[in-house]
PDB file of N, CA and C in Angstrom:
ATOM      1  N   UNK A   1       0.831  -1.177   0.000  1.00  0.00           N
ATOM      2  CA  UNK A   1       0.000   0.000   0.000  1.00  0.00           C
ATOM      3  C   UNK A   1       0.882   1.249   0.000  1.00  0.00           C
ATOM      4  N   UNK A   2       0.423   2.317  -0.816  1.00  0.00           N
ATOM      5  CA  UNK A   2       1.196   3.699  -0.975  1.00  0.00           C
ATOM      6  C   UNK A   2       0.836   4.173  -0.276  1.00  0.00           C
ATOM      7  N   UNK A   3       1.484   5.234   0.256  1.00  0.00           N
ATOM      8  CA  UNK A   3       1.019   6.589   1.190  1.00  0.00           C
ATOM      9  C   UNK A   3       0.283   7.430   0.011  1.00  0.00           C
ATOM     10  N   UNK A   4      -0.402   8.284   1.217  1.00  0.00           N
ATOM     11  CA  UNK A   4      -1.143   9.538   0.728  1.00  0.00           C
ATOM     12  C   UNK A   4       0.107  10.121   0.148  1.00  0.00           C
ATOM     13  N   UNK A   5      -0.203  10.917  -0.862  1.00  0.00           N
ATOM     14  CA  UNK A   5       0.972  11.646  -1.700  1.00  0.00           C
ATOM     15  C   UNK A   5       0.397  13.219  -1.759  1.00  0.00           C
ATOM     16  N   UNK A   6      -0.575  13.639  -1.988  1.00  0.00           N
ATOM     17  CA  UNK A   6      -1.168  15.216  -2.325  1.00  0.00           C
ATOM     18  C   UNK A   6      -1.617  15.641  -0.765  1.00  0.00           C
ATOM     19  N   UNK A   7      -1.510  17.035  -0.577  1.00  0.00           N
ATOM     20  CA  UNK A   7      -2.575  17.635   0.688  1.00  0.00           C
ATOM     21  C   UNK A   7      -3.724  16.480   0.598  1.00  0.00           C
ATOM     22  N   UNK A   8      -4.969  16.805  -0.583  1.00  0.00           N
ATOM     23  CA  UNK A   8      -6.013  16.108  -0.403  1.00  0.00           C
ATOM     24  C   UNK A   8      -6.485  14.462  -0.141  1.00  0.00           C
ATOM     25  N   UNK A   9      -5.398  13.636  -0.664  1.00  0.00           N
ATOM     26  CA  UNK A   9      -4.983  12.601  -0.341  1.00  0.00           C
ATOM     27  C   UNK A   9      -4.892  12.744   1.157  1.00  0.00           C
ATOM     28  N   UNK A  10      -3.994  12.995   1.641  1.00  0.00           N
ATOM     29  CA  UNK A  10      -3.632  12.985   2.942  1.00  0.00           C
ATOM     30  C   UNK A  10      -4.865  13.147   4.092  1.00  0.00           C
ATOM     31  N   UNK A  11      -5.814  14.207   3.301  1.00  0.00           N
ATOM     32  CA  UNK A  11      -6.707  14.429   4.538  1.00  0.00           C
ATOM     33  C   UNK A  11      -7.794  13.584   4.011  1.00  0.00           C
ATOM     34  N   UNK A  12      -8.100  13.096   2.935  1.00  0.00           N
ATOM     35  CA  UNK A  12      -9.118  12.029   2.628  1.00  0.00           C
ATOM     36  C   UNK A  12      -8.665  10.799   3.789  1.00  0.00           C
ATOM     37  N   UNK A  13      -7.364  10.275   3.529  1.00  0.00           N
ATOM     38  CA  UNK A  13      -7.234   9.400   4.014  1.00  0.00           C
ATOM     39  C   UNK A  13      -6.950   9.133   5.681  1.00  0.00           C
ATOM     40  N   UNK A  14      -6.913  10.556   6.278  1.00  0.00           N
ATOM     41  CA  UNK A  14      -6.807  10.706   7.610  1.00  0.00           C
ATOM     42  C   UNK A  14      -8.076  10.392   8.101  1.00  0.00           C
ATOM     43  N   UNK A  15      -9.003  11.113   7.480  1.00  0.00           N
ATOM     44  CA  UNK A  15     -10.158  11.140   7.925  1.00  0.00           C
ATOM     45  C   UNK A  15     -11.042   9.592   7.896  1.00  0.00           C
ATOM     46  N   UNK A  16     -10.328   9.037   6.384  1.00  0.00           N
ATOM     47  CA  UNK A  16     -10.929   7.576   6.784  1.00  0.00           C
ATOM     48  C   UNK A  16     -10.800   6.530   7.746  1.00  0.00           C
ATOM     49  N   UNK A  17      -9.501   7.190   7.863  1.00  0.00           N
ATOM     50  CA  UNK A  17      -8.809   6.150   9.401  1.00  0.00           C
ATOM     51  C   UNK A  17      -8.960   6.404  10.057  1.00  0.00           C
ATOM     52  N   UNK A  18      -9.504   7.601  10.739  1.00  0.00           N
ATOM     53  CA  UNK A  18     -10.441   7.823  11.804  1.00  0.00           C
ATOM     54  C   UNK A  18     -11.528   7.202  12.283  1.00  0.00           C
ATOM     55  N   UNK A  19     -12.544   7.884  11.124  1.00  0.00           N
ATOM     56  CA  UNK A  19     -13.763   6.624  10.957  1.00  0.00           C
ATOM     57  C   UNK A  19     -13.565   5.473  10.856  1.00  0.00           C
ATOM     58  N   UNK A  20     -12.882   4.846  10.484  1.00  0.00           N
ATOM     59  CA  UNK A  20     -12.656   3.136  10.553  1.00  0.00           C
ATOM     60  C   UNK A  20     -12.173   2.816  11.659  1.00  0.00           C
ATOM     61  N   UNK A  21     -11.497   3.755  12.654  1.00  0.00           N
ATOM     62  CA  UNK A  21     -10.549   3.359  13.894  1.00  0.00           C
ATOM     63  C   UNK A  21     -12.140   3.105  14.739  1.00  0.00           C
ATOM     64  N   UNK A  22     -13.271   4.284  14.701  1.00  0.00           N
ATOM     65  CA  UNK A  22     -14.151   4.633  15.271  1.00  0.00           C
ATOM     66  C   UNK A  22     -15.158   3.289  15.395  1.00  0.00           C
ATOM     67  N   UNK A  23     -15.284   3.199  14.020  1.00  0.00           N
ATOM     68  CA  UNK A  23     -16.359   1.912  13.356  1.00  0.00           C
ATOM     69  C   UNK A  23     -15.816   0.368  14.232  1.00  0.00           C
ATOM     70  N   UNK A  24     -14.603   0.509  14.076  1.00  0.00           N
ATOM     71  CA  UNK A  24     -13.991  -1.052  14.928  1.00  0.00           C
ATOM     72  C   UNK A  24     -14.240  -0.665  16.305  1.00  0.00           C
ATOM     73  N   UNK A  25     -14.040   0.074  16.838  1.00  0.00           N
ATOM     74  CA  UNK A  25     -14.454   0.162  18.497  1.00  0.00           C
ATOM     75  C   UNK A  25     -15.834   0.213  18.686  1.00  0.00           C
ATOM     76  N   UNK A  26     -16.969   0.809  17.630  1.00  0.00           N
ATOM     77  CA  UNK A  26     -17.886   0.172  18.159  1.00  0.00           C
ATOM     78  C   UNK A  26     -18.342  -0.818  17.976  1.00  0.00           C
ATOM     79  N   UNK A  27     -17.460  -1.932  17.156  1.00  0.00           N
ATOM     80  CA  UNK A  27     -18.017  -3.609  16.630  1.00  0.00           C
ATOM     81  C   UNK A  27     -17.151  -3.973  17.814  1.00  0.00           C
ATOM     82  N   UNK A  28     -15.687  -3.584  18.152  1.00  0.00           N
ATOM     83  CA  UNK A  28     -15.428  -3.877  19.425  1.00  0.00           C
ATOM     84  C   UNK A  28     -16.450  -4.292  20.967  1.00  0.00           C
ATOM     85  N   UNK A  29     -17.183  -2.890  21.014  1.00  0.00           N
ATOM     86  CA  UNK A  29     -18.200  -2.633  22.056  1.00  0.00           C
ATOM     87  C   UNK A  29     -19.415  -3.791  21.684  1.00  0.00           C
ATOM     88  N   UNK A  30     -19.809  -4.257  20.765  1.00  0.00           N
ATOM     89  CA  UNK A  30     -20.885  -4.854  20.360  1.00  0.00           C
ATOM     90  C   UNK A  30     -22.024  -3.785  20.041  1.00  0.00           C
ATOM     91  N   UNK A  31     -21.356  -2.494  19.659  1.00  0.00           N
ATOM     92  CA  UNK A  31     -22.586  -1.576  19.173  1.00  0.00           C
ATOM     93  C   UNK A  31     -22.844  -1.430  17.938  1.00  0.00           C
ATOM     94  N   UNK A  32     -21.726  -2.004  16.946  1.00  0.00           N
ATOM     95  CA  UNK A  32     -22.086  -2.235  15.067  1.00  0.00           C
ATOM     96  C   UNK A  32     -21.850  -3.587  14.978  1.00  0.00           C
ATOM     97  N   UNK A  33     -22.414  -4.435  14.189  1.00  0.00           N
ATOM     98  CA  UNK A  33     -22.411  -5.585  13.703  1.00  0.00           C
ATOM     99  C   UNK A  33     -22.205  -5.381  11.668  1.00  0.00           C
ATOM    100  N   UNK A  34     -21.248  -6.090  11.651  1.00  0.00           N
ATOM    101  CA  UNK A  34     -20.508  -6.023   9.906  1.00  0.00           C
ATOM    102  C   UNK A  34     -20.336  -4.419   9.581  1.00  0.00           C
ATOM    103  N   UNK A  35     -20.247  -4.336   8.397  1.00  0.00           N
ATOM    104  CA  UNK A  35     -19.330  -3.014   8.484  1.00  0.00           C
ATOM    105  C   UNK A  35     -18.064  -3.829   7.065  1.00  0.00           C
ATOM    106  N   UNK A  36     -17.519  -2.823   7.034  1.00  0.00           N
ATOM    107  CA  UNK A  36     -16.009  -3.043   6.006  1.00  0.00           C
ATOM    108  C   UNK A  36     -14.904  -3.573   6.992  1.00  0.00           C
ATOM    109  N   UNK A  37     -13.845  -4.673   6.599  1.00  0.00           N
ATOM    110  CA  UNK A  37     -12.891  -5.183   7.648  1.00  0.00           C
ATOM    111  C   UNK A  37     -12.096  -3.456   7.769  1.00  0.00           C
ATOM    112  N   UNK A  38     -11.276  -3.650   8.849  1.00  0.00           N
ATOM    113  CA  UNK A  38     -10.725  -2.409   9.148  1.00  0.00           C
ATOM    114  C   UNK A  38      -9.343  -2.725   9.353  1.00  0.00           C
ATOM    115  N   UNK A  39      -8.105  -2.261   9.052  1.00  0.00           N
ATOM    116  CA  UNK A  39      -6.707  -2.790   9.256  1.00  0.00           C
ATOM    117  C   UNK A  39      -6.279  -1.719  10.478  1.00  0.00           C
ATOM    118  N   UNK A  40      -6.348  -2.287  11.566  1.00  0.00           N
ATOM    119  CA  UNK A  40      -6.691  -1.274  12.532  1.00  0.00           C
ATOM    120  C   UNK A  40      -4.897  -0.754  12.678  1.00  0.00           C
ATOM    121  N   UNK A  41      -3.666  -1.402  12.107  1.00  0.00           N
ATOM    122  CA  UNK A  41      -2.400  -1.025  12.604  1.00  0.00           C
ATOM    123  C   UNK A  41      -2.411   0.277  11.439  1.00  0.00           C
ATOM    124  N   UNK A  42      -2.466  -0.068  10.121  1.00  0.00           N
ATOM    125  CA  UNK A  42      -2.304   0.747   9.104  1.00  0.00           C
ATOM    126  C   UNK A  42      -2.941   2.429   9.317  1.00  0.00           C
ATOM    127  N   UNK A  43      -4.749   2.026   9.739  1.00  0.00           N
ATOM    128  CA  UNK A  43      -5.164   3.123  10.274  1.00  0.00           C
ATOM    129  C   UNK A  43      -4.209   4.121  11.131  1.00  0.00           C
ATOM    130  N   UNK A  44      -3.935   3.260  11.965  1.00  0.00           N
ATOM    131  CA  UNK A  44      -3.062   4.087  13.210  1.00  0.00           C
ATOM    132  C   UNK A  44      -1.628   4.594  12.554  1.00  0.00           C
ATOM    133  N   UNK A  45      -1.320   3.947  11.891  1.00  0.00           N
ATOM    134  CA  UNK A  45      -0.236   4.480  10.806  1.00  0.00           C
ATOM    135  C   UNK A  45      -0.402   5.616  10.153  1.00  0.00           C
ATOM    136  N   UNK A  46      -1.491   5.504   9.384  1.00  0.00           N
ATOM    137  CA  UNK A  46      -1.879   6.800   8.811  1.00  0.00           C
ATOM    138  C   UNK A  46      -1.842   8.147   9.517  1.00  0.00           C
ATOM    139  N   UNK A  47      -2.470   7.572  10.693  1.00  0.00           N
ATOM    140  CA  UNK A  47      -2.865   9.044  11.702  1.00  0.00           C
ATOM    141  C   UNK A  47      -1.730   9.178  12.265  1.00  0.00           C
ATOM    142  N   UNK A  48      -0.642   8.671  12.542  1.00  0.00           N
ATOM    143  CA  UNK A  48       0.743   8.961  12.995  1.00  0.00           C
ATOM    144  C   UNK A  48       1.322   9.943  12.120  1.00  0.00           C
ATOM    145  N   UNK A  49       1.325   9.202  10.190  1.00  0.00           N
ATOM    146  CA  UNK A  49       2.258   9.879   9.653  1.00  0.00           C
ATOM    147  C   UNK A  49       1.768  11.199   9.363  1.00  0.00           C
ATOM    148  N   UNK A  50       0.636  11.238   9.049  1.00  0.00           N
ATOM    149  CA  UNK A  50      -0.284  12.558   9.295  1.00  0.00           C
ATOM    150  C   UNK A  50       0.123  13.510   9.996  1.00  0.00           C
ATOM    151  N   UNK A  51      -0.204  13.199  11.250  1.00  0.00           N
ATOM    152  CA  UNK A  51       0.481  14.341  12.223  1.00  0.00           C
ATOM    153  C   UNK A  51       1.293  14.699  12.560  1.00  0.00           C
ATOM    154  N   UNK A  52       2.352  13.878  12.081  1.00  0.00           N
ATOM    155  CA  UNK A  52       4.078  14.658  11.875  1.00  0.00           C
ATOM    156  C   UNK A  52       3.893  15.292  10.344  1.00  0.00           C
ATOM    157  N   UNK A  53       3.298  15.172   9.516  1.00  0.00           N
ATOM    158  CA  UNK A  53       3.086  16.193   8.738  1.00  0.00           C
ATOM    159  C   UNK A  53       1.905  17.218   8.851  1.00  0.00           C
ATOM    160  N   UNK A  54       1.655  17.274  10.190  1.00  0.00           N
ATOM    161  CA  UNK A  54       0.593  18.569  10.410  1.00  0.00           C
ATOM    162  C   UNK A  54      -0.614  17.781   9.973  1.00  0.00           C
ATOM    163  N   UNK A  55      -1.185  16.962   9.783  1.00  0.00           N
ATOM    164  CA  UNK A  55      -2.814  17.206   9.472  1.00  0.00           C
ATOM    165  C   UNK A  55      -3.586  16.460  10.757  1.00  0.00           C
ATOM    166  N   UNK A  56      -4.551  16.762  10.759  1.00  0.00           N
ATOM    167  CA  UNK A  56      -5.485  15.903  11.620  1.00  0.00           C
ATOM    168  C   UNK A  56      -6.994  15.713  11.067  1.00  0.00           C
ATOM    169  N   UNK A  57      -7.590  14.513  11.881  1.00  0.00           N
ATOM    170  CA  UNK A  57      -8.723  14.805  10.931  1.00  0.00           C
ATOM    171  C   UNK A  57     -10.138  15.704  11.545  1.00  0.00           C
ATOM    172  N   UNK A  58     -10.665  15.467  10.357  1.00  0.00           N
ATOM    173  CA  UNK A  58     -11.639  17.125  10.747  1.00  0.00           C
ATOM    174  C   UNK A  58     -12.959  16.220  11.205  1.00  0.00           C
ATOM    175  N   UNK A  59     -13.226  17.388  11.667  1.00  0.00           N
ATOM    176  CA  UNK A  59     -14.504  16.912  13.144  1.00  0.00           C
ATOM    177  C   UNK A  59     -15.662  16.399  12.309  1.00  0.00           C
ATOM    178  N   UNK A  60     -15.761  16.604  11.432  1.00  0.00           N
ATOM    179  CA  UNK A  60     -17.274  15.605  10.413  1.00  0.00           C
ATOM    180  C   UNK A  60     -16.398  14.092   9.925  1.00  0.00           C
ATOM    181  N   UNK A  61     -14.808  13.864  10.626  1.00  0.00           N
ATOM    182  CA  UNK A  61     -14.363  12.563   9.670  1.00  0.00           C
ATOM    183  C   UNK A  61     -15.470  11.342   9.747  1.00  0.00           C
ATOM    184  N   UNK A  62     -15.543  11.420  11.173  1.00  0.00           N
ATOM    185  CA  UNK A  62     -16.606  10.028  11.595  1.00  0.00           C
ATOM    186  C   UNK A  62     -18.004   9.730  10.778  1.00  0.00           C
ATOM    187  N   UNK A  63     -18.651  11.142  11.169  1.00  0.00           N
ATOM    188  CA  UNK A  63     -19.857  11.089  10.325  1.00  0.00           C
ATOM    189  C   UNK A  63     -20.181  10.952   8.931  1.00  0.00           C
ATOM    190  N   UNK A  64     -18.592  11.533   8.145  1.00  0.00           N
ATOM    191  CA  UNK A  64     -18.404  11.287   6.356  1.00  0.00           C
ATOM    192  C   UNK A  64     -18.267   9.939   6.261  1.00  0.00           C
ATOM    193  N   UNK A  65     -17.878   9.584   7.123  1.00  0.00           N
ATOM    194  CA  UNK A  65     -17.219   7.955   6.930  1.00  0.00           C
ATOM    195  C   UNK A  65     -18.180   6.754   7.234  1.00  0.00           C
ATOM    196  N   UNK A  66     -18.811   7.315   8.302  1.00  0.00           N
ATOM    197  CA  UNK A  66     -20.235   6.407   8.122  1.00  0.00           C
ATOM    198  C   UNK A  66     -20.986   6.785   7.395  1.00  0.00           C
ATOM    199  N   UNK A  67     -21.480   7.423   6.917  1.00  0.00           N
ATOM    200  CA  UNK A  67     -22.407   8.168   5.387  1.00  0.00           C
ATOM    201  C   UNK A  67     -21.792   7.362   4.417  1.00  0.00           C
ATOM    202  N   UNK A  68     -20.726   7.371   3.963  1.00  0.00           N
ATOM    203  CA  UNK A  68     -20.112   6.864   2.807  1.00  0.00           C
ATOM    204  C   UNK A  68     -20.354   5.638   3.203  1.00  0.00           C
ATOM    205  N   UNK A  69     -19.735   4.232   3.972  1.00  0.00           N
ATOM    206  CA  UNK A  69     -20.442   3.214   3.692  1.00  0.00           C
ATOM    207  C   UNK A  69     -21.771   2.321   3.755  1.00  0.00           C
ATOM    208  N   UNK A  70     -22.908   3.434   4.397  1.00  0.00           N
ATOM    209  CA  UNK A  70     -23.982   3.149   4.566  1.00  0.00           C
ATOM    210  C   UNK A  70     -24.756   3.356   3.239  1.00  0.00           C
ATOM    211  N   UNK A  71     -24.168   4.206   2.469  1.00  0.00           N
ATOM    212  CA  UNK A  71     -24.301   4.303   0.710  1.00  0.00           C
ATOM    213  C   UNK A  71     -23.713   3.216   0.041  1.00  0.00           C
ATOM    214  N   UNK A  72     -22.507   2.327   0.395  1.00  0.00           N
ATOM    215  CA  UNK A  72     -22.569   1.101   0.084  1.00  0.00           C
ATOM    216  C   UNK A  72     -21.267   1.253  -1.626  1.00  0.00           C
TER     217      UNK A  72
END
């Protein structure tokens, strides 16, 4: 797998690993059942390399991210 390469890349993909970090803790909790598998180290990767390059993700990441796969 490549890294994010552009600004927009970068924050697309921050933001997805957010939401996916989010989505596994609540299949964790037993509060979502199925969902997309989640690579929960990579996620955390992302959001590492991210924030040594300044980005973080933005406060709608969770909610874009469940919108988007509830559209399927």
């Amino acid at each position: 797998m490549r890294n994010p390469r552009t600004n927009q890349e970068w924050h697309d993909a921050i933001d997805a690993a957010k939401g996916a970090l989010v989505l596994e803790s609540a299949r964790m909790y037993g509060l979502v059942v199925g969902g997309p598998k989640v690579n929960i180290a990579r996620c955390e990767e992302i959001l590492l390399l991210g924030k040594k390059k300044g980005f973080q993700p933005s406060q709608d990441a969770v909610m874009r991210f469940m919108a988007a796969i509830m559209k399927g």
